[in-house]
PDB file of N, CA and C in Angstrom:
ATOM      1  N   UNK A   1     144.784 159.858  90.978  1.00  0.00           N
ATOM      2  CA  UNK A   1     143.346 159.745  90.841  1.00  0.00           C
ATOM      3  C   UNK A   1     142.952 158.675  89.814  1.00  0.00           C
ATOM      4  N   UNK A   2     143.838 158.366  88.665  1.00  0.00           N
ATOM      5  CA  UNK A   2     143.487 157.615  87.989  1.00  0.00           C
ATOM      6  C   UNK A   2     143.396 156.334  87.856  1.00  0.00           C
ATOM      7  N   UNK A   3     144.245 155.797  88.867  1.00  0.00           N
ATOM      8  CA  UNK A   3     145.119 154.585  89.297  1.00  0.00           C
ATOM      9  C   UNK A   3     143.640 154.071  90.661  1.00  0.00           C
ATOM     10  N   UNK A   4     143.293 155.145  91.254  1.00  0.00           N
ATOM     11  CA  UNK A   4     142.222 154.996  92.138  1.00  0.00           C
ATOM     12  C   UNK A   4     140.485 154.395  91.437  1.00  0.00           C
ATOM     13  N   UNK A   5     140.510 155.519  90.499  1.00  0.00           N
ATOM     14  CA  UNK A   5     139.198 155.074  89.245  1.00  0.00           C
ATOM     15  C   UNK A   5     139.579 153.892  88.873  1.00  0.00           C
ATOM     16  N   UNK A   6     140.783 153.213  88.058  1.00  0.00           N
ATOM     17  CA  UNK A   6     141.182 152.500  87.379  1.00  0.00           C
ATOM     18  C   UNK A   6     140.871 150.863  88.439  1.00  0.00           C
ATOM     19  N   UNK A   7     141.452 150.955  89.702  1.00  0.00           N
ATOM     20  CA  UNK A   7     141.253 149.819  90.981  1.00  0.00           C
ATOM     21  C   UNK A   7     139.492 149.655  90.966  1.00  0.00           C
ATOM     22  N   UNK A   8     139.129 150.929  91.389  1.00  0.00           N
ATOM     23  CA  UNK A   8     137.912 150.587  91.346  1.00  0.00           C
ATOM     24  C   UNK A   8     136.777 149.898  90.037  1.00  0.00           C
ATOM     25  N   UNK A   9     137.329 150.551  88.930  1.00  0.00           N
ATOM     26  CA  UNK A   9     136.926 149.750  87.716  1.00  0.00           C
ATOM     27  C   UNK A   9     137.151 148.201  88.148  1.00  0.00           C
ATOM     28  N   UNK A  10     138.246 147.837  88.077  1.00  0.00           N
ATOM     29  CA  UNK A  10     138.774 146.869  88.191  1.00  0.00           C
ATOM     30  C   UNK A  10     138.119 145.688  89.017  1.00  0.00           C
ATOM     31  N   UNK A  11     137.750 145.973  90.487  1.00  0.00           N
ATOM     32  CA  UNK A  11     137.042 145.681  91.363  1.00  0.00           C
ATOM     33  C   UNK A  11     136.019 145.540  90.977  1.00  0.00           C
ATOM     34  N   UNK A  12     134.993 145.863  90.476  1.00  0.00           N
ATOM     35  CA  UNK A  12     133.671 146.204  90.181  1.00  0.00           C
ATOM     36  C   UNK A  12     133.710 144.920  89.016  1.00  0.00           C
ATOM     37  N   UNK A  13     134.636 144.855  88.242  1.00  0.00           N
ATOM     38  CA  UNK A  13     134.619 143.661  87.045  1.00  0.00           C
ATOM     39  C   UNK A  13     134.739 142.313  87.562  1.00  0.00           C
ATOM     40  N   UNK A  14     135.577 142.393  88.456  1.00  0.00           N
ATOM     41  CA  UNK A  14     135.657 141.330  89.662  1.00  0.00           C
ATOM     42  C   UNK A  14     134.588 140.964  90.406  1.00  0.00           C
ATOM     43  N   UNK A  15     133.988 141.539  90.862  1.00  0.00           N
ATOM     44  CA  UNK A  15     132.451 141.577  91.518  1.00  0.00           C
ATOM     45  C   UNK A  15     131.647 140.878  90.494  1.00  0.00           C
ATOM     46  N   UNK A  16     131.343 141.771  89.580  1.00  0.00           N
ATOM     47  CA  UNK A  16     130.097 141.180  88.658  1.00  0.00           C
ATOM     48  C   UNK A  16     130.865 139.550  87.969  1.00  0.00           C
ATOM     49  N   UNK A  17     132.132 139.542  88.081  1.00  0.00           N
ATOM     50  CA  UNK A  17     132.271 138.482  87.513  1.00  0.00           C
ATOM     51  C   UNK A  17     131.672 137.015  88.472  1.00  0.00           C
ATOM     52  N   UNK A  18     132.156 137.772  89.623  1.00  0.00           N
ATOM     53  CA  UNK A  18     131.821 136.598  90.522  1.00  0.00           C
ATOM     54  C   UNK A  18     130.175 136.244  91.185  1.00  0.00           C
ATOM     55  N   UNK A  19     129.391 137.586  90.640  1.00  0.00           N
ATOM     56  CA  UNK A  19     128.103 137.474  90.887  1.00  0.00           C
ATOM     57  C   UNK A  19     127.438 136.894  89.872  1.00  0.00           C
ATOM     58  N   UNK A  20     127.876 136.873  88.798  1.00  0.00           N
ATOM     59  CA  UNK A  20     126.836 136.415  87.633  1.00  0.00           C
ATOM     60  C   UNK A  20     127.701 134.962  87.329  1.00  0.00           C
ATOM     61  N   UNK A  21     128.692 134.702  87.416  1.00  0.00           N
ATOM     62  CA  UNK A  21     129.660 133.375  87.177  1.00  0.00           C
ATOM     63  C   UNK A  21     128.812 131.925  87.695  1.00  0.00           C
ATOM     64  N   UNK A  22     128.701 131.420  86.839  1.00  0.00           N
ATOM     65  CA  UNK A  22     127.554 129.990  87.267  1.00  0.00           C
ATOM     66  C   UNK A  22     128.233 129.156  87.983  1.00  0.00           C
ATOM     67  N   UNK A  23     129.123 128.457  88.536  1.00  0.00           N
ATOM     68  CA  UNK A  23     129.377 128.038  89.724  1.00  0.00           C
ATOM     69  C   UNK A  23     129.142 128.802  91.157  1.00  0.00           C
ATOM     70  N   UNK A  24     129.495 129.688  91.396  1.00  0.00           N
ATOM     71  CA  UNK A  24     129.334 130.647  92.562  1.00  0.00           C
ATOM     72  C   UNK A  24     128.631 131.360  92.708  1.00  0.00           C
ATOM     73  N   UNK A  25     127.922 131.958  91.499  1.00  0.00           N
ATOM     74  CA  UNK A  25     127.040 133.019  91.503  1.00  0.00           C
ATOM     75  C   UNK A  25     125.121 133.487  92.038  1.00  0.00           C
ATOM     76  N   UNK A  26     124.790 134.112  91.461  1.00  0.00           N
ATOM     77  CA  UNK A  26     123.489 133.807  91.187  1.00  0.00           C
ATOM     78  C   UNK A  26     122.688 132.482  90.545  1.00  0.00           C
ATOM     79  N   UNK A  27     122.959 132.432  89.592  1.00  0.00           N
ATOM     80  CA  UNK A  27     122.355 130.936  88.790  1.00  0.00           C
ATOM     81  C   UNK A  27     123.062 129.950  89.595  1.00  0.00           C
ATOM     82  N   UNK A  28     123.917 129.875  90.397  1.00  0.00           N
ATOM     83  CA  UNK A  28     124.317 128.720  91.087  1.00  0.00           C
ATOM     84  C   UNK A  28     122.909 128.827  92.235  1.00  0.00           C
ATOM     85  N   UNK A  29     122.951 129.837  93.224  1.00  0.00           N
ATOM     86  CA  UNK A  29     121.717 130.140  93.898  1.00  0.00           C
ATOM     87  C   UNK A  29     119.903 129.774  93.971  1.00  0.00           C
ATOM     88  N   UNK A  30     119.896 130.417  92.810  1.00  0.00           N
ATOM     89  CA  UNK A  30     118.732 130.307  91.494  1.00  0.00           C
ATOM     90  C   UNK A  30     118.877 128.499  91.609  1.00  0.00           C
ATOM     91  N   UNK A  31     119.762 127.581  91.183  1.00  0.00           N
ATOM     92  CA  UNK A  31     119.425 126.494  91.027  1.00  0.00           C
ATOM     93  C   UNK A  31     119.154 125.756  92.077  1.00  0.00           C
ATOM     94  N   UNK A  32     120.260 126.411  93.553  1.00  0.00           N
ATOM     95  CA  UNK A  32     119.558 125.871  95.058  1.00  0.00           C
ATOM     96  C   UNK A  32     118.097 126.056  95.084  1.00  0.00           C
ATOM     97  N   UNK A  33     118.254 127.164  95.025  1.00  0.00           N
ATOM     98  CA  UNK A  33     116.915 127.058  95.501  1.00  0.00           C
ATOM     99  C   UNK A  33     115.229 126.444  95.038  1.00  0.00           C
ATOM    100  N   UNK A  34     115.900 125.980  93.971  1.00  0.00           N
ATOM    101  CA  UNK A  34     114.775 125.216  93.145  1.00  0.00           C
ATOM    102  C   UNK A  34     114.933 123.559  93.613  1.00  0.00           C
ATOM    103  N   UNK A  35     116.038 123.268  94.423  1.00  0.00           N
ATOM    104  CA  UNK A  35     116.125 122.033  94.469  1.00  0.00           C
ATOM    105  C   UNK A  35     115.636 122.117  96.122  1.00  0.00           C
ATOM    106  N   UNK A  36     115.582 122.783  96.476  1.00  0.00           N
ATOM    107  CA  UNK A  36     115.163 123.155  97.709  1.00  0.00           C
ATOM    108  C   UNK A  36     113.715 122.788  97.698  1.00  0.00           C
ATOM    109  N   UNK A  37     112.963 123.391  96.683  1.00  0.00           N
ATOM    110  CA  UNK A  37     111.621 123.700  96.719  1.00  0.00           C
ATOM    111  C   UNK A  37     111.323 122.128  96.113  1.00  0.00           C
ATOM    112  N   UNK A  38     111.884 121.285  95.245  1.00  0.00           N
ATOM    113  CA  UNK A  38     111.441 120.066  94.908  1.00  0.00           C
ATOM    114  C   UNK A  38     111.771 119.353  95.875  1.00  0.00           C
ATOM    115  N   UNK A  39     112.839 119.609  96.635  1.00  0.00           N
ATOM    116  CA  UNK A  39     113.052 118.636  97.999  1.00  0.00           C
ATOM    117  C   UNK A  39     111.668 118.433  98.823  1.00  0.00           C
ATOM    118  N   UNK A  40     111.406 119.728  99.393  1.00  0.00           N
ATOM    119  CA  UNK A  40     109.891 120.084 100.181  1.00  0.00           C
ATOM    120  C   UNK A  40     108.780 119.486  99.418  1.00  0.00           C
ATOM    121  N   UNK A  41     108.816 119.189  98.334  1.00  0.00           N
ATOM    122  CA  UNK A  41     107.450 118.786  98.012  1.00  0.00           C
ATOM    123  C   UNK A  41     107.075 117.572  98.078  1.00  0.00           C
ATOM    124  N   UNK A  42     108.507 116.809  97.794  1.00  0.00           N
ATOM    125  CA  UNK A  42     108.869 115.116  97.842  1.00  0.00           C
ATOM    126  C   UNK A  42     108.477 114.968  99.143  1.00  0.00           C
ATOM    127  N   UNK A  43     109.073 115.725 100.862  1.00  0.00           N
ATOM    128  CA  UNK A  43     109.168 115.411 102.067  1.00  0.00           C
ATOM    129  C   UNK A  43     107.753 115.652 101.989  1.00  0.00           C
ATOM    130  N   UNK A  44     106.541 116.659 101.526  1.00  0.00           N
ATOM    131  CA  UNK A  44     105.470 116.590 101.863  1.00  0.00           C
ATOM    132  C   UNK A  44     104.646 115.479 101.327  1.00  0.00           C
ATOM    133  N   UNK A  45     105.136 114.654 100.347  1.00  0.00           N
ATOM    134  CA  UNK A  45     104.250 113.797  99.559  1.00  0.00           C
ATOM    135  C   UNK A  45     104.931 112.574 100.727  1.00  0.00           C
ATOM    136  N   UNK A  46     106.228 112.405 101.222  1.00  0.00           N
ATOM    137  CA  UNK A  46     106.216 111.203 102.320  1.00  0.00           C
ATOM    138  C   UNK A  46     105.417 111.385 103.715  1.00  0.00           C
ATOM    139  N   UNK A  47     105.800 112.799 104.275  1.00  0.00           N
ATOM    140  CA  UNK A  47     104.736 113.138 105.397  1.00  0.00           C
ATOM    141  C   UNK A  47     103.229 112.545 105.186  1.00  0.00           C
ATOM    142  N   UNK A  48     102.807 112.803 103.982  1.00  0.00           N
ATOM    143  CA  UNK A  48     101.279 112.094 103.702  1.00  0.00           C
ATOM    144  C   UNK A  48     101.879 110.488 103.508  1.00  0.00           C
ATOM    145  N   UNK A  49     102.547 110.126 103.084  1.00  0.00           N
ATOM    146  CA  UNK A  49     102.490 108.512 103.110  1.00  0.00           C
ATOM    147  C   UNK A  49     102.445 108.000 104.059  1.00  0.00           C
ATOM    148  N   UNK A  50     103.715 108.924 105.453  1.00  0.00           N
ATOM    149  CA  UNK A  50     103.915 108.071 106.580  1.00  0.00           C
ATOM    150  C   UNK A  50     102.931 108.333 107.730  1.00  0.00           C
ATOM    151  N   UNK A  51     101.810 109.011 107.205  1.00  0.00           N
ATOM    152  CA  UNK A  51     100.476 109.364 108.255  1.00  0.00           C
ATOM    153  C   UNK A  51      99.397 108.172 107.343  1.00  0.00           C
ATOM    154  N   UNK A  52      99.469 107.932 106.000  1.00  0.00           N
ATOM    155  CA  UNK A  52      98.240 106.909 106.318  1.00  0.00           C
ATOM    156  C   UNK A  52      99.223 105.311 106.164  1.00  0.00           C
ATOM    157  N   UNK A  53     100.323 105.197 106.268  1.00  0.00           N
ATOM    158  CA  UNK A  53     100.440 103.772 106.967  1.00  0.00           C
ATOM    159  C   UNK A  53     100.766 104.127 108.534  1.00  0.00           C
ATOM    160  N   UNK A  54     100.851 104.724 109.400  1.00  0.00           N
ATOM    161  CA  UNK A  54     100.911 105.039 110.303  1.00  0.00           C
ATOM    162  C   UNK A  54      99.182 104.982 110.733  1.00  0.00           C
ATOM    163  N   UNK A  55      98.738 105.078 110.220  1.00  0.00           N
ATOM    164  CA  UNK A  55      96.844 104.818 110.422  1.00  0.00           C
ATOM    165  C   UNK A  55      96.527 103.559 110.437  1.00  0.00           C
ATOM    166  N   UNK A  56      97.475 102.725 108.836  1.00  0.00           N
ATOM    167  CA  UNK A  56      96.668 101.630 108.778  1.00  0.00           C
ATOM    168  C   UNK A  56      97.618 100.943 110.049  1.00  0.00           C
ATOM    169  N   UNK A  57      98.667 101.375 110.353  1.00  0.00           N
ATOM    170  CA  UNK A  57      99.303  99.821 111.341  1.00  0.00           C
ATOM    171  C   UNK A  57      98.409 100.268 112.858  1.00  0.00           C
ATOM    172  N   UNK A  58      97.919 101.471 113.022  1.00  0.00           N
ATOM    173  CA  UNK A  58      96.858 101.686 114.054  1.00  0.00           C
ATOM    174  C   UNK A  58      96.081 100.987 114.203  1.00  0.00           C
ATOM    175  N   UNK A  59      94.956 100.892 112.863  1.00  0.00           N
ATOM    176  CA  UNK A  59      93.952 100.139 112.727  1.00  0.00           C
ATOM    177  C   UNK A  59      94.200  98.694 113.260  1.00  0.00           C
ATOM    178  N   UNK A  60      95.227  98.002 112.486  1.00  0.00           N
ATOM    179  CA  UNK A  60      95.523  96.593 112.723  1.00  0.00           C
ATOM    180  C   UNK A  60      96.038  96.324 113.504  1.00  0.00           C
ATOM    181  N   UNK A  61      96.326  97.282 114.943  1.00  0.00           N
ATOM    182  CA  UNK A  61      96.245  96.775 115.936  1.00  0.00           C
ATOM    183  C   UNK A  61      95.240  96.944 117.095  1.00  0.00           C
ATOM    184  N   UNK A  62      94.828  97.993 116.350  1.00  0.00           N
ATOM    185  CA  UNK A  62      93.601  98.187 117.499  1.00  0.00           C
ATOM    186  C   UNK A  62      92.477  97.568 117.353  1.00  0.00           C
ATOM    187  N   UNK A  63      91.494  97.543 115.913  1.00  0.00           N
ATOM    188  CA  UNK A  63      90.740  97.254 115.767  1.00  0.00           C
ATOM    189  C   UNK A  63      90.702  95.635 114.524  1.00  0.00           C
ATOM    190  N   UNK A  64      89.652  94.927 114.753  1.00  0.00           N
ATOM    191  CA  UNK A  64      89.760  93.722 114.114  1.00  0.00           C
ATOM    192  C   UNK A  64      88.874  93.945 112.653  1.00  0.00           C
ATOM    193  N   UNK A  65      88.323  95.393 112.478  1.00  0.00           N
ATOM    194  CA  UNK A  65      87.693  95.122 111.499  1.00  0.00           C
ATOM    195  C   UNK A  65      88.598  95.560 110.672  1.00  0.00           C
ATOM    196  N   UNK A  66      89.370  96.294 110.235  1.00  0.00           N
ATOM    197  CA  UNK A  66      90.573  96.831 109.517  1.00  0.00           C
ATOM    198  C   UNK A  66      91.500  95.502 109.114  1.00  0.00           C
ATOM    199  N   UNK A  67      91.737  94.502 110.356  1.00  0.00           N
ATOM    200  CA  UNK A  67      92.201  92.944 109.890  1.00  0.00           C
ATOM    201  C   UNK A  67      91.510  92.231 108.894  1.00  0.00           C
ATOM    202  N   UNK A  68      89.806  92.274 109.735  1.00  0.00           N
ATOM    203  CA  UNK A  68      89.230  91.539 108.400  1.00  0.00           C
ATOM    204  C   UNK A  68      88.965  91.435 107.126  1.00  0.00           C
ATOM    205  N   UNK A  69      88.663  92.982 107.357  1.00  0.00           N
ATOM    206  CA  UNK A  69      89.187  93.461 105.990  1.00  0.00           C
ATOM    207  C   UNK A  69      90.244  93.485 104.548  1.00  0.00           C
ATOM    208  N   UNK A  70      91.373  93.535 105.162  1.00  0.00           N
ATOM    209  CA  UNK A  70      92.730  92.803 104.300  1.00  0.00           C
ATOM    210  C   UNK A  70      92.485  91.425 104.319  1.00  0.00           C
ATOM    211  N   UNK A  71      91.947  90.390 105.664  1.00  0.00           N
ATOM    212  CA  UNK A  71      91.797  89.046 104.989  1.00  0.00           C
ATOM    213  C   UNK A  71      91.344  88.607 104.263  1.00  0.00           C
ATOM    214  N   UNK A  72      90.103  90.079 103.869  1.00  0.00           N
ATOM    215  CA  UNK A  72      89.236  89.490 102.870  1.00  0.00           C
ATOM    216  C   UNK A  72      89.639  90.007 101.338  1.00  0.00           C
ATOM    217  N   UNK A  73      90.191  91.394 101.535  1.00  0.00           N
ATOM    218  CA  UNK A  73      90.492  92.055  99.963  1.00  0.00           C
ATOM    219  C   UNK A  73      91.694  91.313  99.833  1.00  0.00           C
ATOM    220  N   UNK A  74      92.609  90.989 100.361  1.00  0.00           N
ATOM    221  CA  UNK A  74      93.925  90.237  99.876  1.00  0.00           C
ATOM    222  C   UNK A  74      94.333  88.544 100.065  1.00  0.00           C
ATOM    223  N   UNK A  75      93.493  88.067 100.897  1.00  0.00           N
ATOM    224  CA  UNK A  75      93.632  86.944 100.927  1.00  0.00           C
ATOM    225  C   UNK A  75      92.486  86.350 100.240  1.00  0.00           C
ATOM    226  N   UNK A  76      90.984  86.907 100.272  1.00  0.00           N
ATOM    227  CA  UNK A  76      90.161  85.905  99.885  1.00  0.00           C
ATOM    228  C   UNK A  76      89.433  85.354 100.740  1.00  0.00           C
ATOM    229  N   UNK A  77      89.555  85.399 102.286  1.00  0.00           N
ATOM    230  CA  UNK A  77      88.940  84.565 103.033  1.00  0.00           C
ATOM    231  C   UNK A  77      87.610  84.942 103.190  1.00  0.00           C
ATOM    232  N   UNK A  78      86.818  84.128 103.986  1.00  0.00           N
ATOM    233  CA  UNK A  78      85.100  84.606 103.533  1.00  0.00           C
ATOM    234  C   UNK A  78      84.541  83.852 105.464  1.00  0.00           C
ATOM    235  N   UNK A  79      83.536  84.659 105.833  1.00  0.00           N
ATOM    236  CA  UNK A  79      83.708  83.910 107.650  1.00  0.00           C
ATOM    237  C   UNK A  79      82.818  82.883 107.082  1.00  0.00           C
ATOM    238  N   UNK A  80      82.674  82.446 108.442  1.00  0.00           N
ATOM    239  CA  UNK A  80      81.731  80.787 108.229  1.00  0.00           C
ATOM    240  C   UNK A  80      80.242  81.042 108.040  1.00  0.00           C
ATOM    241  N   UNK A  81      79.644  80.381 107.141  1.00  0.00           N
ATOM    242  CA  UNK A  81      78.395  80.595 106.911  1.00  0.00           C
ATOM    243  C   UNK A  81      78.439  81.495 105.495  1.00  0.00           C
ATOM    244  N   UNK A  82      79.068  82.115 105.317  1.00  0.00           N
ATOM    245  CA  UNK A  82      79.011  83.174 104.026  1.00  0.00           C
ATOM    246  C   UNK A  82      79.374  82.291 102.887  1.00  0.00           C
ATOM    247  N   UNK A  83      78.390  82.349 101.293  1.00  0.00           N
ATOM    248  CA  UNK A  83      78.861  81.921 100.429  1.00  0.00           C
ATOM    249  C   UNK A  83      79.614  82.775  99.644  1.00  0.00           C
ATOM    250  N   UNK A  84      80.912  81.886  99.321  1.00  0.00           N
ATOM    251  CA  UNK A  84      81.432  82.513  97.596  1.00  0.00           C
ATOM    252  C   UNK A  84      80.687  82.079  96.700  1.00  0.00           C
ATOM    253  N   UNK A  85      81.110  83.651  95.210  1.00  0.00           N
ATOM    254  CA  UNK A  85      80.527  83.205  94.357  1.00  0.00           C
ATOM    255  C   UNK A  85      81.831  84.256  93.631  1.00  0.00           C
ATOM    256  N   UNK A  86      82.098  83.248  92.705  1.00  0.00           N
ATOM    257  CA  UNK A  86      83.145  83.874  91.755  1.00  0.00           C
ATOM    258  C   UNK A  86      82.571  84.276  90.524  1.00  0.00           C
ATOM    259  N   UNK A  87      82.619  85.757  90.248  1.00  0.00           N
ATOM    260  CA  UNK A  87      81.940  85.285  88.118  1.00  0.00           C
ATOM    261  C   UNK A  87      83.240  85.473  87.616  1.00  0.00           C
ATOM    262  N   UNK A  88      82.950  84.569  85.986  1.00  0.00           N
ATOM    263  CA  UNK A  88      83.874  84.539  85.291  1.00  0.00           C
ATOM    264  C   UNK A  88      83.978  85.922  84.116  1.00  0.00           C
ATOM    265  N   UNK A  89      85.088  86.002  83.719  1.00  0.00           N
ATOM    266  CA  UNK A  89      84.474  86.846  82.102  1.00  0.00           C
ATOM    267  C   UNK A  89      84.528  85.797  81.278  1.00  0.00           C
ATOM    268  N   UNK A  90      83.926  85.916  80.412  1.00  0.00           N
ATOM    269  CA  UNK A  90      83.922  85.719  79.161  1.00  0.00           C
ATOM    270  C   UNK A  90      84.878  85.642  77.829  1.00  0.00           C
TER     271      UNK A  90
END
């Protein structure tokens, strides 16, 4: 009987060793799953990136005002007849 208690002690130390032990254990777990949850948040912050350039390359092909637009905020260009006027600072 004692040899039976004694295994089972034994076992049981074995167990908790390997449940609480930070490579294998819980806190190994515990740390998946936190990298899990920062993974998902990164993929949701690209899901939103790759829906509004996925909009803008829509725009610029469908429509010409979305073109003119960048010709004008990034290039500068201005249509015919329209004046520039640059101010300076100071």
């Amino acid at each position: 009987m004692r040899v039976i208690i004694g295994g089972l002690a034994a076992l049981l130390v074995i167990l908790q060793f390997q449940l609480w032990s930070p490579e294998s254990g819980l806190p190994h777990v515990w740390r998946l799953n936190s990298a899990v949850a920062e993974q998902e948040k990164e993929n949701e912050r690209l899901r939103e990136r790759n829906a509004a350039l996925e909009a803008d390359v829509r725009d610029l092909k469908d429509g010409m005002e979305a073109l003119e637009e960048r010709a004008r905020s990034e290039l500068g260009m201005i249509r015919e007849g329209e004046t520039f006027y640059q101010v300076a600072d100071q």
